[in-house]
Protein backbone atom coordinates (compact mmCIF):
# COMPACT_ATOMS: atom_id res chain seq x y z
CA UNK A 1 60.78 86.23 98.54
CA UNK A 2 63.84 87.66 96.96
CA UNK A 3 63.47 89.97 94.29
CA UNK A 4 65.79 90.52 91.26
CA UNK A 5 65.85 93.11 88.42
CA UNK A 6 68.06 93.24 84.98
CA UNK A 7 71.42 94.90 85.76
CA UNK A 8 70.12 97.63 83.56
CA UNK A 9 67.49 98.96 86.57
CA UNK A 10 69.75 98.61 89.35
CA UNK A 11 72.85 100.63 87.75
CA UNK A 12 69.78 103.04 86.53
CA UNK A 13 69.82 104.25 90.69
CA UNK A 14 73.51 105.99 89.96
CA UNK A 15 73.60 109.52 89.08
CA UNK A 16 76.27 111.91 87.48
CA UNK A 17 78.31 113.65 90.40
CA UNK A 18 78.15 110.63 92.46
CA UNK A 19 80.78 108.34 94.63
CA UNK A 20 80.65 104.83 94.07
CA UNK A 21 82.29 102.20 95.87
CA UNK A 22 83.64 99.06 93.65
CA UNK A 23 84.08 95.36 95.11
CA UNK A 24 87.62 94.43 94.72
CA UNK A 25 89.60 92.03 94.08
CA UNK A 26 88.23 88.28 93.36
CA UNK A 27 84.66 89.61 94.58
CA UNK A 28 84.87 92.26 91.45
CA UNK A 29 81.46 92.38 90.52
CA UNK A 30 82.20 92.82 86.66
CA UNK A 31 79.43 92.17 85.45
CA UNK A 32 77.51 95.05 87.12
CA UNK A 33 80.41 97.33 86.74
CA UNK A 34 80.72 97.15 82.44
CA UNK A 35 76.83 97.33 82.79
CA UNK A 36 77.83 100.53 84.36
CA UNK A 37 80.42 101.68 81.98
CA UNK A 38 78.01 100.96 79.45
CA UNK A 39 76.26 104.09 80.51
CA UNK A 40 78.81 106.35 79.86
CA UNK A 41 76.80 108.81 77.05
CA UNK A 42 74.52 109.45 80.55
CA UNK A 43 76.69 110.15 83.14
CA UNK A 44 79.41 112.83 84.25
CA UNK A 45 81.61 112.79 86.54
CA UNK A 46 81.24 109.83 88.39
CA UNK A 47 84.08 109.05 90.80
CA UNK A 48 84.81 105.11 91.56
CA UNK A 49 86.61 103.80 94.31
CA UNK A 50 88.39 100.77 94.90
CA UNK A 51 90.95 98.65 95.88
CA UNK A 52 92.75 95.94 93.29
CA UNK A 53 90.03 95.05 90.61
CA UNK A 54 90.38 91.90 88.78
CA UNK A 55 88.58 90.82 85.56
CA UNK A 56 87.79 92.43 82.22
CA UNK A 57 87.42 96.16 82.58
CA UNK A 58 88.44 98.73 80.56
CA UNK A 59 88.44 101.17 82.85
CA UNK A 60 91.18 103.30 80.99
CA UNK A 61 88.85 103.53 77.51
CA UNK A 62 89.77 107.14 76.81
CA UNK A 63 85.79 107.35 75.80
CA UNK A 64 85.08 107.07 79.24
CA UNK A 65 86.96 110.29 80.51
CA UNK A 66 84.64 112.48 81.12
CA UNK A 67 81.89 110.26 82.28
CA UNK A 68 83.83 108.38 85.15
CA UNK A 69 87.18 109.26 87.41
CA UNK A 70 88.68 106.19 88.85
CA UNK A 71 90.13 106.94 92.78
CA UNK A 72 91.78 104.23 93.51
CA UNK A 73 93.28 103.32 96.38
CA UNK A 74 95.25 100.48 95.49
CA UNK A 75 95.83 100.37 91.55
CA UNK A 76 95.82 97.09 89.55
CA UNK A 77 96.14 96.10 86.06
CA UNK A 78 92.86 97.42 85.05
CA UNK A 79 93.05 100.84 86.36
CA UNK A 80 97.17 101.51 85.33
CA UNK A 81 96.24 103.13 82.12
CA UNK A 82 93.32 105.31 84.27
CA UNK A 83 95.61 106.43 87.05
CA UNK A 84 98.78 107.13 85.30
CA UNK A 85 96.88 109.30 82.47
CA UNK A 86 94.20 111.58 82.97
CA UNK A 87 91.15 109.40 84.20
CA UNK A 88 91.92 109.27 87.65
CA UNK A 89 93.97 109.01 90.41
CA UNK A 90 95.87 107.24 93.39
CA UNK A 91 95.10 108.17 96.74
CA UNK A 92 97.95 106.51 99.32
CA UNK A 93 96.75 104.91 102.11
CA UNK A 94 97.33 102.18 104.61
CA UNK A 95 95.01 99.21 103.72
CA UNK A 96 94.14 99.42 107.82
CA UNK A 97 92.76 102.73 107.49
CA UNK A 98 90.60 102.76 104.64
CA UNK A 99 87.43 101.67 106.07
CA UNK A 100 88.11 105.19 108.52
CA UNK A 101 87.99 107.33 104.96
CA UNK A 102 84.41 105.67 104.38
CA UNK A 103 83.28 106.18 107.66
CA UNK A 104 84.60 109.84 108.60
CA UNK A 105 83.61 111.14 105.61
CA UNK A 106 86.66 111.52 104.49
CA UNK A 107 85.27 109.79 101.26
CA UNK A 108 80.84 109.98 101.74
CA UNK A 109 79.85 106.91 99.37
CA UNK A 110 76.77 107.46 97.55
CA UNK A 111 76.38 103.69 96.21
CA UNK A 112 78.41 100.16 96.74
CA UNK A 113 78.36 97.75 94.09
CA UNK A 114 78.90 94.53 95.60
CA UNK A 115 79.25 91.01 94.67
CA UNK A 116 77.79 88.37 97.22
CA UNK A 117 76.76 84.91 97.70
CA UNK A 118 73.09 84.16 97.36
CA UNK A 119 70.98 84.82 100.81
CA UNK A 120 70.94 81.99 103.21
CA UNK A 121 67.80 80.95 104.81
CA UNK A 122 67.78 83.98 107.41
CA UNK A 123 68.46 86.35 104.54
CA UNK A 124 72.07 86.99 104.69
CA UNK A 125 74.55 86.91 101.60
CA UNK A 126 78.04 87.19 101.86
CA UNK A 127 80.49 89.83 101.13
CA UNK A 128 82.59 85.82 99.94
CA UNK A 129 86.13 86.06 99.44
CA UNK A 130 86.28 90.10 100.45
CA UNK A 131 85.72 91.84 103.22
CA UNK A 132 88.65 94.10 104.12
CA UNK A 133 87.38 97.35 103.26
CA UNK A 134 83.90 96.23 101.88
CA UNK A 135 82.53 95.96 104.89
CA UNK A 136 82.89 99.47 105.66
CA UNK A 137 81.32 100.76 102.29
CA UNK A 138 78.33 98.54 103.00
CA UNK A 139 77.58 100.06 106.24
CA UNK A 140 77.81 103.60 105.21
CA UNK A 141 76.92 103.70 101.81
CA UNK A 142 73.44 105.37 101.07
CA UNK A 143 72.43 102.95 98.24
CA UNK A 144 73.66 99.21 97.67
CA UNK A 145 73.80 97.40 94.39
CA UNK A 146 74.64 93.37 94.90
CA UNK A 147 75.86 90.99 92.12
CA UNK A 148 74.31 87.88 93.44
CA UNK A 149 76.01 84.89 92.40
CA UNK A 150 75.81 81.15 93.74
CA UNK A 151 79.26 80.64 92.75
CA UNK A 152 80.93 83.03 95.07
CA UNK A 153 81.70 81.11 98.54
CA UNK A 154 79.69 82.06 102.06
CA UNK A 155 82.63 83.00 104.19
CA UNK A 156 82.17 83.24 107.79
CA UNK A 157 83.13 86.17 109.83
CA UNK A 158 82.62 89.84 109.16
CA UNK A 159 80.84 89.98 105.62
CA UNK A 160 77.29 88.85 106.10
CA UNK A 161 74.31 91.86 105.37
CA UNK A 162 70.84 91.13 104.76
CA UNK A 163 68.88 91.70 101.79
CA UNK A 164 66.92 94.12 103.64
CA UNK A 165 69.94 96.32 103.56
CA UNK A 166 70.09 95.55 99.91
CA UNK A 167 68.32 98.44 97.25
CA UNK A 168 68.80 96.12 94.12
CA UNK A 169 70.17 92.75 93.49
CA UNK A 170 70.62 90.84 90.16
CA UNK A 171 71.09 87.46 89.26
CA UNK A 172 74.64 86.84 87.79
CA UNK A 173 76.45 82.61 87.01
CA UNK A 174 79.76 84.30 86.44
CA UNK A 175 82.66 82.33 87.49
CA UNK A 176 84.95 84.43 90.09
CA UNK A 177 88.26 85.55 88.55
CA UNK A 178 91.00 83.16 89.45
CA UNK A 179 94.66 83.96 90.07
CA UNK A 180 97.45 81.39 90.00
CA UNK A 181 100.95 82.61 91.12
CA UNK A 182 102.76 79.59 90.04
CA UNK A 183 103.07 80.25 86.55
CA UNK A 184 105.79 83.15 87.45
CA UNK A 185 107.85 80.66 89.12
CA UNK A 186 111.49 81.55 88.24
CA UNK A 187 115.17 79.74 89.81
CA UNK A 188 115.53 83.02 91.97
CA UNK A 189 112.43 83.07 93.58
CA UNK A 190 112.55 79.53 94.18
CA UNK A 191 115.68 80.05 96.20
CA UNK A 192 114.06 83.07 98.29
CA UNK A 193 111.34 80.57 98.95
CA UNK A 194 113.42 78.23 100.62
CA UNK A 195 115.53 81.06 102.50
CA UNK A 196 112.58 82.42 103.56
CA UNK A 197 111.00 79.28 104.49
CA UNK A 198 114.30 78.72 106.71
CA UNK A 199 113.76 81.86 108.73
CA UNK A 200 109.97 81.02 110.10
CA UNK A 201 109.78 79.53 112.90
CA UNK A 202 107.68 76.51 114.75
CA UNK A 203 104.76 78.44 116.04
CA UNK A 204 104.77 81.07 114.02
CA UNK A 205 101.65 83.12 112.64
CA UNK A 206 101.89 84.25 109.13
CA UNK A 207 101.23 87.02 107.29
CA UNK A 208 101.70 86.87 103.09
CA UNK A 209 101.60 89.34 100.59
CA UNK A 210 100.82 88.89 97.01
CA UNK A 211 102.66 87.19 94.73
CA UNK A 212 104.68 84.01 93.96
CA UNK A 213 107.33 84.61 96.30
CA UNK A 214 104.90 83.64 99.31
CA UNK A 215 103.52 80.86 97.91
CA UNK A 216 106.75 79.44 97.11
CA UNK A 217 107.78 80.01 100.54
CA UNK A 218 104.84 78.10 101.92
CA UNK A 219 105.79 74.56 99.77
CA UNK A 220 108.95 74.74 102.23
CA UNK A 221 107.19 74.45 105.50
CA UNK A 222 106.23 70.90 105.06
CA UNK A 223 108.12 69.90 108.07
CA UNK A 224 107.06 73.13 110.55
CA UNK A 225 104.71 72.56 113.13
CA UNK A 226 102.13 74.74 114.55
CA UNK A 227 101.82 77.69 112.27
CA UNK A 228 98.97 80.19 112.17
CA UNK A 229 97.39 82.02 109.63
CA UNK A 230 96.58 86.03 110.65
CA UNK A 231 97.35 87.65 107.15
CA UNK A 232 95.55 90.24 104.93
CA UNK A 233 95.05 87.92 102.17
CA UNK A 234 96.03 84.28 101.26
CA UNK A 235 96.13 81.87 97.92
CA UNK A 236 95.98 78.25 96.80
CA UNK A 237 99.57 77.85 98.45
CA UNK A 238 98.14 77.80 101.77
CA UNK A 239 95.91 74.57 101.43
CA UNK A 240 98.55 71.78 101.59
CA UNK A 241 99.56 73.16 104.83
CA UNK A 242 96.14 73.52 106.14
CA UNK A 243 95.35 69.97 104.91
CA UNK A 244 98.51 68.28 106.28
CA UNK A 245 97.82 70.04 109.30
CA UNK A 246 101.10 72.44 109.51
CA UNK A 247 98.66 75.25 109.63
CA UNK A 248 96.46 74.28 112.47
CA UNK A 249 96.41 77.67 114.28
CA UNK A 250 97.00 76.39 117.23
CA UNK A 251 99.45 79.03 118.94
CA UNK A 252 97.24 82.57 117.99
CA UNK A 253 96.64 84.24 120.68
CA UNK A 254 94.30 86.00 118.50
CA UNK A 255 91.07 83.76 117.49
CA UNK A 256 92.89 80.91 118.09
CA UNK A 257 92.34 77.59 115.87
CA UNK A 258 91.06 80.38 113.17
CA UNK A 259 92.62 81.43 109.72
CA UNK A 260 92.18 85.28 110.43
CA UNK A 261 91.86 87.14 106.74
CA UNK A 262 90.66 90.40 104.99
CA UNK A 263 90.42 88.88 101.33
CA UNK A 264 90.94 85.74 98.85
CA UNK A 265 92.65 85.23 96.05
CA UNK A 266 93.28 82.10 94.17
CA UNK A 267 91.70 79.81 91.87
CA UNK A 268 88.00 77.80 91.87
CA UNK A 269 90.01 75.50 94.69
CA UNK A 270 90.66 77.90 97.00
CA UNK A 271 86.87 79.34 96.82
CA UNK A 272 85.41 75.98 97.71
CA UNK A 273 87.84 75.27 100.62
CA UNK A 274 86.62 78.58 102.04
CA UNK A 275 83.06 77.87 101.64
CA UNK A 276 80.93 77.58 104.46
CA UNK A 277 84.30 76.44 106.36
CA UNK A 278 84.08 77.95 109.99
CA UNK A 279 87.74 77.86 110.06
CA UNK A 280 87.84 80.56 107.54
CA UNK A 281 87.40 84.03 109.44
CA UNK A 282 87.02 87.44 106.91
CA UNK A 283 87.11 90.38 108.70
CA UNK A 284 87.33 94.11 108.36
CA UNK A 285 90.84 95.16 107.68
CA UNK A 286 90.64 97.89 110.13
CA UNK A 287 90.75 94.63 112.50
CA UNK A 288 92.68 92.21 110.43
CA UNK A 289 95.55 94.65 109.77
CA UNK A 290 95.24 96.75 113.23
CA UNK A 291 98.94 96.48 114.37
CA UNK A 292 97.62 96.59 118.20
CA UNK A 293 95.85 93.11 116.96
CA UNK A 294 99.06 91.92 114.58
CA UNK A 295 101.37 92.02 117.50
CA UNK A 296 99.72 90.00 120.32
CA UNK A 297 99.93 86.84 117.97
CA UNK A 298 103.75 84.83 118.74
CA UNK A 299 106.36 85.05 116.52
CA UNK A 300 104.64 86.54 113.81
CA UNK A 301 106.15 86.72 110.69
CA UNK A 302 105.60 89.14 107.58
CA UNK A 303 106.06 88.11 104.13
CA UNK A 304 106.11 91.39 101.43
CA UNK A 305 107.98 92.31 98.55
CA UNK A 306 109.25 95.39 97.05
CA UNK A 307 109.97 97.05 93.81
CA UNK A 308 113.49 98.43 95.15
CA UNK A 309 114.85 99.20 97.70
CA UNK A 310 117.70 101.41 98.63
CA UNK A 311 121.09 101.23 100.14
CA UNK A 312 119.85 102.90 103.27
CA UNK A 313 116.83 100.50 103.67
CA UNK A 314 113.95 102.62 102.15
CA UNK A 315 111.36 100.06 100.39
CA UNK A 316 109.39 101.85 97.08
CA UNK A 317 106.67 98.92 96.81
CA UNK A 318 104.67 100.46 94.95
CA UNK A 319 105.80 102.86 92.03
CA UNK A 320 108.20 102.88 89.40
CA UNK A 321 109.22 106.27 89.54
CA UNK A 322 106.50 108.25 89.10
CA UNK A 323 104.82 105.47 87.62
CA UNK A 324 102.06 103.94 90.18
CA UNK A 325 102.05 100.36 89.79
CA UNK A 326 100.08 99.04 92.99
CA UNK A 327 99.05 100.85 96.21
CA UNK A 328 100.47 100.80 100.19
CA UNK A 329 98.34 98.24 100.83
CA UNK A 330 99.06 96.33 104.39
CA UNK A 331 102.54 95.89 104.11
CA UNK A 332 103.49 98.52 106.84
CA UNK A 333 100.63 97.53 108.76
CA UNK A 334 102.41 94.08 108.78
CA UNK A 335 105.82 95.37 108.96
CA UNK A 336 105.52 97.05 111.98
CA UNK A 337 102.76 94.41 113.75
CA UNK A 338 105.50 91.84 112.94
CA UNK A 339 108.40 94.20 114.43
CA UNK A 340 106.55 94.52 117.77
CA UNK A 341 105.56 90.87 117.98
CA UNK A 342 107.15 88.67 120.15
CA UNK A 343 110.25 86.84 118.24
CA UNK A 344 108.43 88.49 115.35
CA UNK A 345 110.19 88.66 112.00
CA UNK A 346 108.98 91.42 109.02
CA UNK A 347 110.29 90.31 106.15
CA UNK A 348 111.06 92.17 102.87
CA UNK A 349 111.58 89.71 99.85
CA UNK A 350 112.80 90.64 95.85
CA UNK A 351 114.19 89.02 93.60
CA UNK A 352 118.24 90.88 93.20
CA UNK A 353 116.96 91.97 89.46
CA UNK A 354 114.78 92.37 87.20
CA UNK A 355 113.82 90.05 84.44
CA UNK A 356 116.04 92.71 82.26
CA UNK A 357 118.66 92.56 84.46
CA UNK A 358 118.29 95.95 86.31
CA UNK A 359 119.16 96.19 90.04
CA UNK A 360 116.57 96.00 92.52
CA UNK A 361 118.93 97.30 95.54
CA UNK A 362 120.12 100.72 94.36
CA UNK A 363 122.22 103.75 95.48
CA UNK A 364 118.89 105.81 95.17
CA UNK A 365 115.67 105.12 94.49
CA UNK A 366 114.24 106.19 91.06
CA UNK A 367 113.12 109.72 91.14
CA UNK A 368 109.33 110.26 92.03
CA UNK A 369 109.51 107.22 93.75
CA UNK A 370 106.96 106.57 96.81
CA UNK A 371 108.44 104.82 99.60
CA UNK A 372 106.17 102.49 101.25
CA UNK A 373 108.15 100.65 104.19
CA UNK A 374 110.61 103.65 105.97
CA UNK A 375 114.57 103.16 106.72
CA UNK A 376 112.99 103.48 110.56
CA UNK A 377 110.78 100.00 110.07
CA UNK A 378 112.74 97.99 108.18
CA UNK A 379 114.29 94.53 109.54
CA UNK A 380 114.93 91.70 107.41
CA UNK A 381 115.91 92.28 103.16
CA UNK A 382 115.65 88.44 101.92
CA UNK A 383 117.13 88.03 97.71
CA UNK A 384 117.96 84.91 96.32
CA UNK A 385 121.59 85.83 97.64
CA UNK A 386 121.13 85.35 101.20
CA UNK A 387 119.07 87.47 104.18
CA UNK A 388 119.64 90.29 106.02
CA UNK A 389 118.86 92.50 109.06
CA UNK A 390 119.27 96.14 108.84
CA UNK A 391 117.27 96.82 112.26
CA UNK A 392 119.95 98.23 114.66
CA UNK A 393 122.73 99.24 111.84
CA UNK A 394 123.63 102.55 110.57
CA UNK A 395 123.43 103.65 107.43
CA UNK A 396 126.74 102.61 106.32
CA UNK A 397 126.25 99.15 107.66
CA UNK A 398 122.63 98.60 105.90
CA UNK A 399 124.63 99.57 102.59
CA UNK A 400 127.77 97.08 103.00
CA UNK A 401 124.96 94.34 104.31
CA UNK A 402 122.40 94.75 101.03
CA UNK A 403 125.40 94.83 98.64
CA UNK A 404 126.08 91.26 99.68
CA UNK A 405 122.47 90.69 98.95
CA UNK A 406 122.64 92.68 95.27
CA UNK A 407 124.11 90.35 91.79
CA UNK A 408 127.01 89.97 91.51
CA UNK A 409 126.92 91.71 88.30
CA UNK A 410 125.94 94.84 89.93
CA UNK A 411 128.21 95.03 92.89
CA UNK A 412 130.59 96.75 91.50
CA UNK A 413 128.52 100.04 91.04
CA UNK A 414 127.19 99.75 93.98
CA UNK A 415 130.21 99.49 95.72
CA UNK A 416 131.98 102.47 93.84
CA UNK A 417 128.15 104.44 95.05
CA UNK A 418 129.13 103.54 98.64
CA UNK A 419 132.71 104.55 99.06
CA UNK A 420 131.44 107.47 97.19
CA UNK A 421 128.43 108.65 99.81
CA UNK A 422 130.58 106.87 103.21
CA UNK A 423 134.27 107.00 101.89
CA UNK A 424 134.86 110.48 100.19
């Protein structure tokens, strides 16, 4: 029989000094982790490590500085304050090659805290809507801590351990967080929807970032046939497609008739479809996002976006400035799986501004600035002003093609930048 205890004992097992992995994303176990917080008058220098968190944590409560450091590896709204002051940190990575940091040693974990689905009758939970780089902290992690919960999906793939892995488990009804990208729907990401959604092929298999943008993208493929799904993540905007049958995975050469996918994010919809649904496939994102893997599916075709992006094609995705916004993630894993895929298309999409009317395509980017996708991998720059290929141009070429692709209200300057760097 199962046995539970009160969050209280099982966050007791984590010491000062100590590494511990977070959940991420909609399998956040946030219950467990304020329960953890909560102990900050005990504890010293405890180091937490995770990808994007969702939910209600504070992480960034200046009373917690010298009780925990957050490392995080791909920073989200709940850890900006933490990693841009003096709480923590950003550590940049490839999504692929995280799980290697947790199982080189690179980064030892001393405890998980995981969020699961309640054990089946063999006694397996599942890691539910993420396993990308949980699965690794699970099987090297000296201690585990599970958030069991019956309203997180059972996922098939990668993510199942048994409770005899499991040191404590507690008892939690929370409702998973929910995301829903279409409430940032504006006119010029509509329009890169469609010109995206022009691009993709019959055939094709599908990789999406985060964000409107791809979900917009996927209400145009109503009339494709025969796309796959072999992405890092997908959302709600997937389902009509599965449904009608659009997305029926039927040309993968890799686990064909399968959705192929590290993590979930979306709303209570989205977590029911996945339930129990063999179609479904989470898997380690050392697998999932392996470009060897990425490129022997046809025509595959990667959806990202991008902060800004210069006039020689180099893509900051994830800083403004020196400010750290998000992480690497898997958008070069994708960008360069795509690039070697046969008929494969990577895909960088942004809207031309900003919503206060600063240029996205710029003669430099903004000092400090991390570049995520190089000048050397970039193909196709998609705005609501048309698309792009920079792969085989020079560097005066990429500029006179992403000028086209800038507003029109900033052309000018960007023009006067160019004759100024190719014309003097």
């Amino acid at each position: 029989m199962t046995h539970y205890v009160s969050a209280e004992e099982a966050v007791s097992l984590i010491k000062s000094n100590s590494r511990v992995f977070i959940h991420g994303s909609a399998a956040t176990p946030v219950f467990l982790t304020n329960k953890l917080l909560e102990r900050y008058k005990d504890l010293s220098q405890v180091e937490l490590v995770s990808i994007s968190t969702l939910g209600d944590i504070d992480f960034g409560n200046k009373k917690y500085k010298d009780s925990f450091i957050i490392n995080s590896l791909f920073v989200s709204a709940n850890t900006r304050s933490a990693v841009n002051g003096n709480q923590g940190g950003y550590l940049p990575v490839f999504l692929s090659e995280i799980p290697r940091l947790f199982r080189e040693n690179y980064l030892p974990l001393d405890v998980a805290i995981i969020h699961v689905s309640p054990p089946d009758i063999h006694g397996f939970c599942s890691l539910g809507t993420s396993v990308d780089i949980a699965r690794a902290a699970v099987d090297v992690a000296k201690i585990i801590v599970a958030q069991v919960n019956p309203n997180m999906p059972r996922v098939h793939g990668g993510g199942f351990i048994h409770v005899s892995k499991i040191n404590k488990m507690v008892w939690v009804e929370d409702q998973l967080p929910e995301v829903n990208y279409s409430s940032d729907i504006t006119p010029e990401a509509e329009k890169i929807g469609e010109i995206i959604a022009s691009m993709v092929d019959d055939g094709a298999t599908m990789q999406l970032g985060i964000g409107t943008i791809p979900d917009l993208v996927l209400r145009n493929l109503t009339n494709h046939k025969n796309l796959g799904l072999h992405t890092e993540m997908f959302s709600d905007g997937a389902l009509p497609l599965i449904e009608s049958g659009v997305i029926n995975n039927s040309m993968k050469k890799i686990r064909r008739g399968r959705i192929v996918t590290g993590f979930l994010i979306g709303t209570k919809k989205l977590y029911d479809f996945v339930n129990d649904n063999p179609m479904v496939n989470a898997l380690d994102i050392s697998y999932v996002n392996d470009t060897s893997i990425i490129r022997q599916n046809p025509k595959a075709t990667s959806i990202n976006s991008a902060i800004e992006i210069d006039l020689t094609g180099q893509v900051c995705a994830d800083s403004i400035g020196m400010y750290q916004y998000s992480g690497i993630g898997g958008q070069m894993d994708f960008i360069r799986g795509a690039s070697l895929s046969p008929k494969g298309k990577p895909i960088i999409a942004l809207p031309s501004m900003t919503a206060k009317g600063i240029s996205r395509i710029v003669p430099n980017l903004k000092p400090g600035a991390g570049v995520v996708t190089t000048r050397g991998h970039i193909h196709w720059v998609v705005t609501e002003f048309g698309a792009v290929n920079l792969y085989g141009k020079n560097l005066e070429q990429r500029a006179a093609e992403l000028i086209k692709l800038a507003h029109p209200s900033h052309r000018e300057e960007l023009e006067k930048a160019f004759h100024k760097r190719f014309k003097s």
